[in-house]
PDB file of N, CA and C in Angstrom:
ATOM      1  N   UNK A   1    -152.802-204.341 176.956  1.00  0.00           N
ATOM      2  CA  UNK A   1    -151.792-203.329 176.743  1.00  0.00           C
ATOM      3  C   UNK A   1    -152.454-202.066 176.180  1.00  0.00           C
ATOM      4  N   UNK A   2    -152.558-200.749 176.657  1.00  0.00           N
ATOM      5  CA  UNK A   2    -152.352-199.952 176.136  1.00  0.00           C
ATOM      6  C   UNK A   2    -151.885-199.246 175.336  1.00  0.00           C
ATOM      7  N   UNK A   3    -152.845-198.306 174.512  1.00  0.00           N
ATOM      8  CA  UNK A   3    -152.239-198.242 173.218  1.00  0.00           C
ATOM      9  C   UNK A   3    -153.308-197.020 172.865  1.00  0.00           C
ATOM     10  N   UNK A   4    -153.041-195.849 171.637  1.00  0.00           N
ATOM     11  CA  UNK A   4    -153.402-194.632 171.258  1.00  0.00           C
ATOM     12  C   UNK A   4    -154.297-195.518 170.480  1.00  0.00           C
ATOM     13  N   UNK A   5    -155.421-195.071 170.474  1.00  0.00           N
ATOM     14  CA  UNK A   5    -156.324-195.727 169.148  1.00  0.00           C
ATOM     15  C   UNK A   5    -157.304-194.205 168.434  1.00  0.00           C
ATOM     16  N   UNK A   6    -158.250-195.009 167.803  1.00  0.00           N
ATOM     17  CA  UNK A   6    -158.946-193.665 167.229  1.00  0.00           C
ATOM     18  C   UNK A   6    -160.127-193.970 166.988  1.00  0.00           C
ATOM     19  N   UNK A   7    -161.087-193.014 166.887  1.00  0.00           N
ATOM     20  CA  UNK A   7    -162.619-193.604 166.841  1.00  0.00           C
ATOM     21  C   UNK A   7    -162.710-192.588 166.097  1.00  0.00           C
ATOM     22  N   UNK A   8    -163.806-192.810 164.659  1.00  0.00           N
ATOM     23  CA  UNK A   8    -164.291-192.016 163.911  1.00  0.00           C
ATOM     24  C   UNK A   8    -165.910-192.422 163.314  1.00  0.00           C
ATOM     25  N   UNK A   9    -166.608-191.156 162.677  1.00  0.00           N
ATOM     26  CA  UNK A   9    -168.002-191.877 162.527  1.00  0.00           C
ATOM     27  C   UNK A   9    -168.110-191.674 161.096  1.00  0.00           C
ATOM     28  N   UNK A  10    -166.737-191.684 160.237  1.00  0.00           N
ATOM     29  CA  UNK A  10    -166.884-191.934 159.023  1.00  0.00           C
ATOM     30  C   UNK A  10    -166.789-193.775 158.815  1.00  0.00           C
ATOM     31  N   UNK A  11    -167.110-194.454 158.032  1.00  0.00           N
ATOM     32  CA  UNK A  11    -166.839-195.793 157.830  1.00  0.00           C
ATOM     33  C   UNK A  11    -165.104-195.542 156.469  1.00  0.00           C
ATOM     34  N   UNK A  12    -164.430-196.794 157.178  1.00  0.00           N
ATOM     35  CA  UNK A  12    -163.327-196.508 156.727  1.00  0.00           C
ATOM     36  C   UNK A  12    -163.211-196.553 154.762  1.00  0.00           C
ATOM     37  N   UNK A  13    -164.523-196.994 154.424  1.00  0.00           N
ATOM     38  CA  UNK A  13    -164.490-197.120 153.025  1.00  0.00           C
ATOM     39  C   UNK A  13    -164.699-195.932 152.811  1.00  0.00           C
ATOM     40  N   UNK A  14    -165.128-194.775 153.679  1.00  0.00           N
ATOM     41  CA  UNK A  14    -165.268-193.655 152.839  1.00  0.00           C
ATOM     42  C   UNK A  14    -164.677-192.430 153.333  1.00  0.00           C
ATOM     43  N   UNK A  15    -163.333-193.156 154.434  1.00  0.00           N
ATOM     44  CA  UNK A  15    -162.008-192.300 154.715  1.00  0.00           C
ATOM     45  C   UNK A  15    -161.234-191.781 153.342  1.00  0.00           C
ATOM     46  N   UNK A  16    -160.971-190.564 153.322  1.00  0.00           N
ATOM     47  CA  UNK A  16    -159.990-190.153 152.050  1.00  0.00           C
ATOM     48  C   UNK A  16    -159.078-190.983 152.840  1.00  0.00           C
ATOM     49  N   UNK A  17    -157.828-190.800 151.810  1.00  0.00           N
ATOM     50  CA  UNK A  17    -156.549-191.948 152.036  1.00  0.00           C
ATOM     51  C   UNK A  17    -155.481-191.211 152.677  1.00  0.00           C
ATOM     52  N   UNK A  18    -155.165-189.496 152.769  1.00  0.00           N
ATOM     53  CA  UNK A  18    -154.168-189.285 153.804  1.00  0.00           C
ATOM     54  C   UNK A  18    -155.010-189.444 154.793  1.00  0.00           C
ATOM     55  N   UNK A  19    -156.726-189.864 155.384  1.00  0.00           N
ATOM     56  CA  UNK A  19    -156.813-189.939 157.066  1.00  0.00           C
ATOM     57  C   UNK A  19    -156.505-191.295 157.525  1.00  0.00           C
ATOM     58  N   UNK A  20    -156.754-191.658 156.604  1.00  0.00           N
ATOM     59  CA  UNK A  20    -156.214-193.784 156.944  1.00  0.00           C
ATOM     60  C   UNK A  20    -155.147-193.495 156.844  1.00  0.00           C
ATOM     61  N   UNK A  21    -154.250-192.924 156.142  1.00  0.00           N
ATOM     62  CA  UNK A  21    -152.912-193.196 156.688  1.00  0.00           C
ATOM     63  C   UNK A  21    -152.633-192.274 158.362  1.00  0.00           C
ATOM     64  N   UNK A  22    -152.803-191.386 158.113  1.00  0.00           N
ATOM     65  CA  UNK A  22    -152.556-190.959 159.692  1.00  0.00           C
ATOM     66  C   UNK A  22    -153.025-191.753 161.094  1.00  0.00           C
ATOM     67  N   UNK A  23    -154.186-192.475 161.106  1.00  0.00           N
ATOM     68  CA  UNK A  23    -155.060-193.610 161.567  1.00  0.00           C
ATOM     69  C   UNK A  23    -154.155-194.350 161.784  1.00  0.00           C
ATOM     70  N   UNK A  24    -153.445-194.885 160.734  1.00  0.00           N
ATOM     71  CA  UNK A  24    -152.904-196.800 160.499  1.00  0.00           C
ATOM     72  C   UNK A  24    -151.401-196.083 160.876  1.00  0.00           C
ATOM     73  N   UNK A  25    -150.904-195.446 160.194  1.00  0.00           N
ATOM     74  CA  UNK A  25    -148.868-195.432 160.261  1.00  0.00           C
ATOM     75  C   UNK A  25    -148.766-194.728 161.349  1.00  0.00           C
ATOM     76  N   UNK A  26    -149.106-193.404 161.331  1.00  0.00           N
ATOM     77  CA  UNK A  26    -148.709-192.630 162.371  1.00  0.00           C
ATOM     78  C   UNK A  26    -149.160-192.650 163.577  1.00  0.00           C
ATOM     79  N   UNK A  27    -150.510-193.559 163.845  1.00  0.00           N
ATOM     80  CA  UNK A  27    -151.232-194.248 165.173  1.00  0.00           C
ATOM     81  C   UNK A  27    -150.028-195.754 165.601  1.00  0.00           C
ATOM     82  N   UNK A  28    -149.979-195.857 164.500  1.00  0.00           N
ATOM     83  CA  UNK A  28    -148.762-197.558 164.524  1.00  0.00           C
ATOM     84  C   UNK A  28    -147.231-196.735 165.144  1.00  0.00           C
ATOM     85  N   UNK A  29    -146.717-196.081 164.266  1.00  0.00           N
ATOM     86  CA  UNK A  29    -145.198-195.427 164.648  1.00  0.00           C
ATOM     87  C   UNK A  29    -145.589-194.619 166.248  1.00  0.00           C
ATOM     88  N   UNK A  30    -146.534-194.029 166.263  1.00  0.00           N
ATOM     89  CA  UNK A  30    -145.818-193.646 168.053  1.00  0.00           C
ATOM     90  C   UNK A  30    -146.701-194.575 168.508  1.00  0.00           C
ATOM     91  N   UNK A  31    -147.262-195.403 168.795  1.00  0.00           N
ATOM     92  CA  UNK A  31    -147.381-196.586 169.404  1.00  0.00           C
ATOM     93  C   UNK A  31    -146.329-197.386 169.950  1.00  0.00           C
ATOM     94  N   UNK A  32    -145.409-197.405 169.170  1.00  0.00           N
ATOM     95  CA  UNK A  32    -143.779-198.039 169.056  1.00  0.00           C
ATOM     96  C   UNK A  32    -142.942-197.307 170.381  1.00  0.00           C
ATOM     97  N   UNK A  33    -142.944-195.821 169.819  1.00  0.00           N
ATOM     98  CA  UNK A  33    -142.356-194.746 170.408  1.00  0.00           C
ATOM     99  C   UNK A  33    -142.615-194.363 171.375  1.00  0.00           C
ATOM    100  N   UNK A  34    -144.120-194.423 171.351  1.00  0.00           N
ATOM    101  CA  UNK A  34    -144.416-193.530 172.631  1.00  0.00           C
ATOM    102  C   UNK A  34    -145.332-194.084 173.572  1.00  0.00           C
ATOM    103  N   UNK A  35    -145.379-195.251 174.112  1.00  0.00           N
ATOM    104  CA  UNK A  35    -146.089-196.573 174.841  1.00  0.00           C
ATOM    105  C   UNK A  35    -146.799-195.954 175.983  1.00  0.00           C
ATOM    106  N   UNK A  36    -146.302-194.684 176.669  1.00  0.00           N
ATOM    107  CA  UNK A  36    -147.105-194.333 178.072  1.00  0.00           C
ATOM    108  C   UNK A  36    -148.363-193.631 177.808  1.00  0.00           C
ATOM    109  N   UNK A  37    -149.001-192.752 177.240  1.00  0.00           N
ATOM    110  CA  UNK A  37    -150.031-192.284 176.926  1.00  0.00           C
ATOM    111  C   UNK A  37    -149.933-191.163 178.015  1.00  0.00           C
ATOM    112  N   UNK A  38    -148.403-190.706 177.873  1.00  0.00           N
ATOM    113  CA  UNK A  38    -148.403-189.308 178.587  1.00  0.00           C
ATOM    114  C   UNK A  38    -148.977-187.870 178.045  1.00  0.00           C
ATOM    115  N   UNK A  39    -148.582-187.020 178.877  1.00  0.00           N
ATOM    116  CA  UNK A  39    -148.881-185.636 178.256  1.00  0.00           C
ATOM    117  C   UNK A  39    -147.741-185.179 176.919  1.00  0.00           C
ATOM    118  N   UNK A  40    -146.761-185.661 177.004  1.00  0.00           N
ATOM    119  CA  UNK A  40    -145.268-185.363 176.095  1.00  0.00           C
ATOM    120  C   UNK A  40    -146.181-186.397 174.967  1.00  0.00           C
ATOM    121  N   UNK A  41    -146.581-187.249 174.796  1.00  0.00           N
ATOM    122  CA  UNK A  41    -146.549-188.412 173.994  1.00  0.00           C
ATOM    123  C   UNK A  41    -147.728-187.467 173.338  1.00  0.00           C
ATOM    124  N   UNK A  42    -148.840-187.352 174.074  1.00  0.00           N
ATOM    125  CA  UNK A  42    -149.913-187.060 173.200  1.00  0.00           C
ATOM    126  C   UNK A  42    -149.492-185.567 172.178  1.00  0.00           C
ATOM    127  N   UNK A  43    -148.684-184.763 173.297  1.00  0.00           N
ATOM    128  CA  UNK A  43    -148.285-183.457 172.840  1.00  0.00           C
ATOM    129  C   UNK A  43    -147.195-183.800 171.007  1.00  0.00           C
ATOM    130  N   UNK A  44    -146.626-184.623 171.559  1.00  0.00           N
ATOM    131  CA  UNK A  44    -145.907-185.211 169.841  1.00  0.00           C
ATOM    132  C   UNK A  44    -146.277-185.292 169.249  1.00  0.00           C
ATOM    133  N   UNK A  45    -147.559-186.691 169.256  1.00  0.00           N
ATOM    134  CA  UNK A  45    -148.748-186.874 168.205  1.00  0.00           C
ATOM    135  C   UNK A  45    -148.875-186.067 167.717  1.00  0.00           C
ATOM    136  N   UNK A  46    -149.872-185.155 168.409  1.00  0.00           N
ATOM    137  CA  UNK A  46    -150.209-183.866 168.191  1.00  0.00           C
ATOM    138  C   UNK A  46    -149.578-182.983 167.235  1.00  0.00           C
ATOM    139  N   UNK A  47    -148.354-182.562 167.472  1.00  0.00           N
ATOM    140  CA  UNK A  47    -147.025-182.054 166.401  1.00  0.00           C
ATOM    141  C   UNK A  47    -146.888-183.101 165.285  1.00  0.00           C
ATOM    142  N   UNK A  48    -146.922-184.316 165.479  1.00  0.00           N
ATOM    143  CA  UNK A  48    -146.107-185.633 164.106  1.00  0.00           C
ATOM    144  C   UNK A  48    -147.891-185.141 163.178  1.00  0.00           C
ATOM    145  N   UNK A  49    -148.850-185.212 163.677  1.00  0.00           N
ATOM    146  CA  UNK A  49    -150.395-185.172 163.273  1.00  0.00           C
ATOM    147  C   UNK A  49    -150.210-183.544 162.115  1.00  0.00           C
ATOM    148  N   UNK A  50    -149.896-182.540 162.993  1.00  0.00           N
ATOM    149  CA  UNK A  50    -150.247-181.317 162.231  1.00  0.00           C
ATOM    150  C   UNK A  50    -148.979-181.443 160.980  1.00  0.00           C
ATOM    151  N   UNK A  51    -147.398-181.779 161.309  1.00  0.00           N
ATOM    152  CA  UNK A  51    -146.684-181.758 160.342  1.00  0.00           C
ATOM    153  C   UNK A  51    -146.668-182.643 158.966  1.00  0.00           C
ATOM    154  N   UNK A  52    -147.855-183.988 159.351  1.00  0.00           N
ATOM    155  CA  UNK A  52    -147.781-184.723 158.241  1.00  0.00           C
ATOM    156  C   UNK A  52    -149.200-183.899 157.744  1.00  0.00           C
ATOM    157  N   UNK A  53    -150.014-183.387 157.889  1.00  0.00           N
ATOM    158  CA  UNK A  53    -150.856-182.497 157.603  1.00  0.00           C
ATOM    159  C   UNK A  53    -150.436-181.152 156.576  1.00  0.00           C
ATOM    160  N   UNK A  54    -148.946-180.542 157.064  1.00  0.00           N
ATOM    161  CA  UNK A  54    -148.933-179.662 156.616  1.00  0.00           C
ATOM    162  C   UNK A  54    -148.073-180.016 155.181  1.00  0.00           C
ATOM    163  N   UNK A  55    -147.256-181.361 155.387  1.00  0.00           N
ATOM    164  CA  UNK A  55    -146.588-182.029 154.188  1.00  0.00           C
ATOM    165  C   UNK A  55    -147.692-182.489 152.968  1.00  0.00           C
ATOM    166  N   UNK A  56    -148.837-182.331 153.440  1.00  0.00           N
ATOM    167  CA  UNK A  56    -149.520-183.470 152.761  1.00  0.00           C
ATOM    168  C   UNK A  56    -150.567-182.145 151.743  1.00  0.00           C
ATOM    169  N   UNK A  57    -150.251-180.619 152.422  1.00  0.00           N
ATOM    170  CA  UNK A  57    -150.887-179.553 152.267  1.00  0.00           C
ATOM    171  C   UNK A  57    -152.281-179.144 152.164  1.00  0.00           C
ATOM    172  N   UNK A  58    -152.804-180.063 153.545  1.00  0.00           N
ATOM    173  CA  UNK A  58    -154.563-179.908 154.174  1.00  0.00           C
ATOM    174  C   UNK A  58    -154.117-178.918 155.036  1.00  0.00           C
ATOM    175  N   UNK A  59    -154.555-177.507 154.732  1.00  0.00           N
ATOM    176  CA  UNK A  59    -154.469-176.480 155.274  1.00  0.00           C
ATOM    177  C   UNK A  59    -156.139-176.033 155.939  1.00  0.00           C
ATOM    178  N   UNK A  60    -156.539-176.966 155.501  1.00  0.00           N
ATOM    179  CA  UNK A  60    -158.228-176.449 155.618  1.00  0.00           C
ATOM    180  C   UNK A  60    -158.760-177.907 157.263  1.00  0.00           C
ATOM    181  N   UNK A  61    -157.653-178.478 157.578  1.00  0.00           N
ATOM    182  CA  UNK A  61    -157.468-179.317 158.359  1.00  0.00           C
ATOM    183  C   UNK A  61    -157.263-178.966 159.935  1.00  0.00           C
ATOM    184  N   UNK A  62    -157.931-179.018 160.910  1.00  0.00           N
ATOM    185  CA  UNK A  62    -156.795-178.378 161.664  1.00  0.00           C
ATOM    186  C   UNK A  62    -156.743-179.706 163.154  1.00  0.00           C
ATOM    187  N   UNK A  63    -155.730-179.635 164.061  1.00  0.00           N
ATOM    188  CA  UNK A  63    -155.385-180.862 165.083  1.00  0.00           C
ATOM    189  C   UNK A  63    -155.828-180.338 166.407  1.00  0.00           C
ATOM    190  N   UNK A  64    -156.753-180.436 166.958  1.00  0.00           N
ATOM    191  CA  UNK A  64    -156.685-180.580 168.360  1.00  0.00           C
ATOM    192  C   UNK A  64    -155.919-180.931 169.746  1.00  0.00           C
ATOM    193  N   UNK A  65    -155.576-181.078 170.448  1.00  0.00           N
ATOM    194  CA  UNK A  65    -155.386-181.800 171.686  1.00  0.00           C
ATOM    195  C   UNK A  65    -156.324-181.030 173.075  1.00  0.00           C
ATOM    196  N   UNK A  66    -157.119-181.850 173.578  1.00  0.00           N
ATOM    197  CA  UNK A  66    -158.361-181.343 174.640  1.00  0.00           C
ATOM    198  C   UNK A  66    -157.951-182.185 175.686  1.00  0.00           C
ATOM    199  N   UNK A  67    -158.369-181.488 177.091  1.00  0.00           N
ATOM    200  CA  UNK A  67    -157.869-182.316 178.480  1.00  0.00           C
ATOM    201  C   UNK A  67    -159.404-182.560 178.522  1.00  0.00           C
ATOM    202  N   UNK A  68    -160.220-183.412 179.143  1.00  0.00           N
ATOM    203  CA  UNK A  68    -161.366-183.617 179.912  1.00  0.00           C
ATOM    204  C   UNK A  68    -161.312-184.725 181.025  1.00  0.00           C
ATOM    205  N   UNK A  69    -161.355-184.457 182.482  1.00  0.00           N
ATOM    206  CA  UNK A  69    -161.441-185.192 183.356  1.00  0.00           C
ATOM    207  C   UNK A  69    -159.842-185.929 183.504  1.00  0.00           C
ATOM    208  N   UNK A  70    -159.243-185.463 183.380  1.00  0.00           N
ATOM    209  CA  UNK A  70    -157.964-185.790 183.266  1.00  0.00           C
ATOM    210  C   UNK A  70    -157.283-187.153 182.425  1.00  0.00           C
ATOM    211  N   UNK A  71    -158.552-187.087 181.361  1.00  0.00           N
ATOM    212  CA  UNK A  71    -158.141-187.911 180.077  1.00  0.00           C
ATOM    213  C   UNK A  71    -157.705-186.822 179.073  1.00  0.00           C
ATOM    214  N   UNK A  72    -157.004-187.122 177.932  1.00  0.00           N
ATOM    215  CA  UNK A  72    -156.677-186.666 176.703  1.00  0.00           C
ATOM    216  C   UNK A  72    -156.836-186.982 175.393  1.00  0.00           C
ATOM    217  N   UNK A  73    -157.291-186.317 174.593  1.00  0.00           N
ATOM    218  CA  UNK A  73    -158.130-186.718 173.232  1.00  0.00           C
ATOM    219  C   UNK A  73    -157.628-185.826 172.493  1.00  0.00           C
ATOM    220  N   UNK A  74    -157.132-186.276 170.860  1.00  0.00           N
ATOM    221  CA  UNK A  74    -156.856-185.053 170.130  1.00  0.00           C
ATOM    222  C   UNK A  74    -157.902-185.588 169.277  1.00  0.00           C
ATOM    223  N   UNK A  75    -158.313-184.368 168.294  1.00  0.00           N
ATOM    224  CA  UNK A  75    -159.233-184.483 167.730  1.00  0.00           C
ATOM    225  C   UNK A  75    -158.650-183.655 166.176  1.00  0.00           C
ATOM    226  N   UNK A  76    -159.153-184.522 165.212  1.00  0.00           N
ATOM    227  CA  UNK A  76    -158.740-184.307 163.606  1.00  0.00           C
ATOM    228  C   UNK A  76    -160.219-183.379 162.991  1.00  0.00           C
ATOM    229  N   UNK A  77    -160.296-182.526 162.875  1.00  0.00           N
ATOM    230  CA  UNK A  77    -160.975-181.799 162.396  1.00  0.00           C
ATOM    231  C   UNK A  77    -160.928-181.037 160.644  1.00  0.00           C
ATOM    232  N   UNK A  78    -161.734-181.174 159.786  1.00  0.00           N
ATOM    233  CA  UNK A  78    -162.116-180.495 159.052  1.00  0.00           C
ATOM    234  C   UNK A  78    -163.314-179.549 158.721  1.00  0.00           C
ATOM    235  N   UNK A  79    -163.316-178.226 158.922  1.00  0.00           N
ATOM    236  CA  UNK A  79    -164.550-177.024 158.312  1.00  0.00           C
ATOM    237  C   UNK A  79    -165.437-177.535 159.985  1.00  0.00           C
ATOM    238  N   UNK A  80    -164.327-177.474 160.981  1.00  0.00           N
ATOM    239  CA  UNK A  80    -165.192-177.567 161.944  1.00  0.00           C
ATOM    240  C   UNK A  80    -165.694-178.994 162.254  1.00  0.00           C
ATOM    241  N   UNK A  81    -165.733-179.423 161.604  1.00  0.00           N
ATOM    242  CA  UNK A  81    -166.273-181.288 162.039  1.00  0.00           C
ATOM    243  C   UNK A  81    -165.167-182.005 161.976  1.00  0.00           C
ATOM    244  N   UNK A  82    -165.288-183.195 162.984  1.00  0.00           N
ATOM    245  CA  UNK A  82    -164.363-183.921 163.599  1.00  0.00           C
ATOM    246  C   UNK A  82    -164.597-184.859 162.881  1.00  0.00           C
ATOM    247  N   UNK A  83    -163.435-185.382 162.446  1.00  0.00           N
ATOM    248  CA  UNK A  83    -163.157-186.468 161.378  1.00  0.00           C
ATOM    249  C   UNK A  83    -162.363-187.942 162.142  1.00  0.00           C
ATOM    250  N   UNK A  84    -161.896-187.514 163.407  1.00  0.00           N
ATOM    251  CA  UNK A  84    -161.082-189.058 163.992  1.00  0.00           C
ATOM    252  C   UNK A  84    -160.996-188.385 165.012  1.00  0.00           C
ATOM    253  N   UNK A  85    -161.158-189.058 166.101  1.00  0.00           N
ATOM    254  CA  UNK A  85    -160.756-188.683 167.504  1.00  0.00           C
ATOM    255  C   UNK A  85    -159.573-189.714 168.554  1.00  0.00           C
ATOM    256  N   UNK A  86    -158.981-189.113 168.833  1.00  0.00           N
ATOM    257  CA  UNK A  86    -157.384-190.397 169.187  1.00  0.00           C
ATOM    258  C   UNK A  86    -157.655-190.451 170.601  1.00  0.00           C
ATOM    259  N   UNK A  87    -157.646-191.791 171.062  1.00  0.00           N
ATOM    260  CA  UNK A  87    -157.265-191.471 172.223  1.00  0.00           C
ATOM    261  C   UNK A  87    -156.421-192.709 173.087  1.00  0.00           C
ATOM    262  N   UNK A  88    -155.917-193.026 174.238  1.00  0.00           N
ATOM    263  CA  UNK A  88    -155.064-193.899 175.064  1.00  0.00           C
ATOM    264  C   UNK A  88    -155.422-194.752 176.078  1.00  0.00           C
ATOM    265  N   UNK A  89    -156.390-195.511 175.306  1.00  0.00           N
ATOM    266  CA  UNK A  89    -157.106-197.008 175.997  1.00  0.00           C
ATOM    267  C   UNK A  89    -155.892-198.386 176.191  1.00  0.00           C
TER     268      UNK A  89
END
């Protein structure tokens, strides 16, 4: 089954704790929601990603969404470096 996952090259012991949560709940909740790994689905993420971002007030954070080869990847970025990369395996 398909499903949004995320690959990162931090080790999770030394994830701050709002990126594990965005990782674990908000990778888990549209998983639920959003099962096709469409363009709308990723485009949500994308929006649910920056608004729990902006609740959480990582302004120095910013969200991606990139097309390549007609796959889709959003990418979690801080100061320019990519901190989790999502994608629909």
């Amino acid at each position: 089954m398909k499903k949004f996952i995320y690959k990162s090259n931090l080790r999770r012991e030394r994830m701050p704790e709002w990126l594990k949560d965005i990782a674990d709940y908000t990778l888990k909740e549209f998983n639920s929601f959003f099962p096709f790994g469409s363009k709308f689905d990723f485009e949500m993420l994308e929006w649910g990603i920056k608004e729990d971002l902006k609740l959480l007030g990582k302004e120095n954070v910013t969200v991606e969404l990139v097309t390549d080869e007609e796959e889709m990847v959003i990418f979690v970025k801080r100061s320019g470096r990519t901190l989790i990369s999502i994608y629909f395996k």
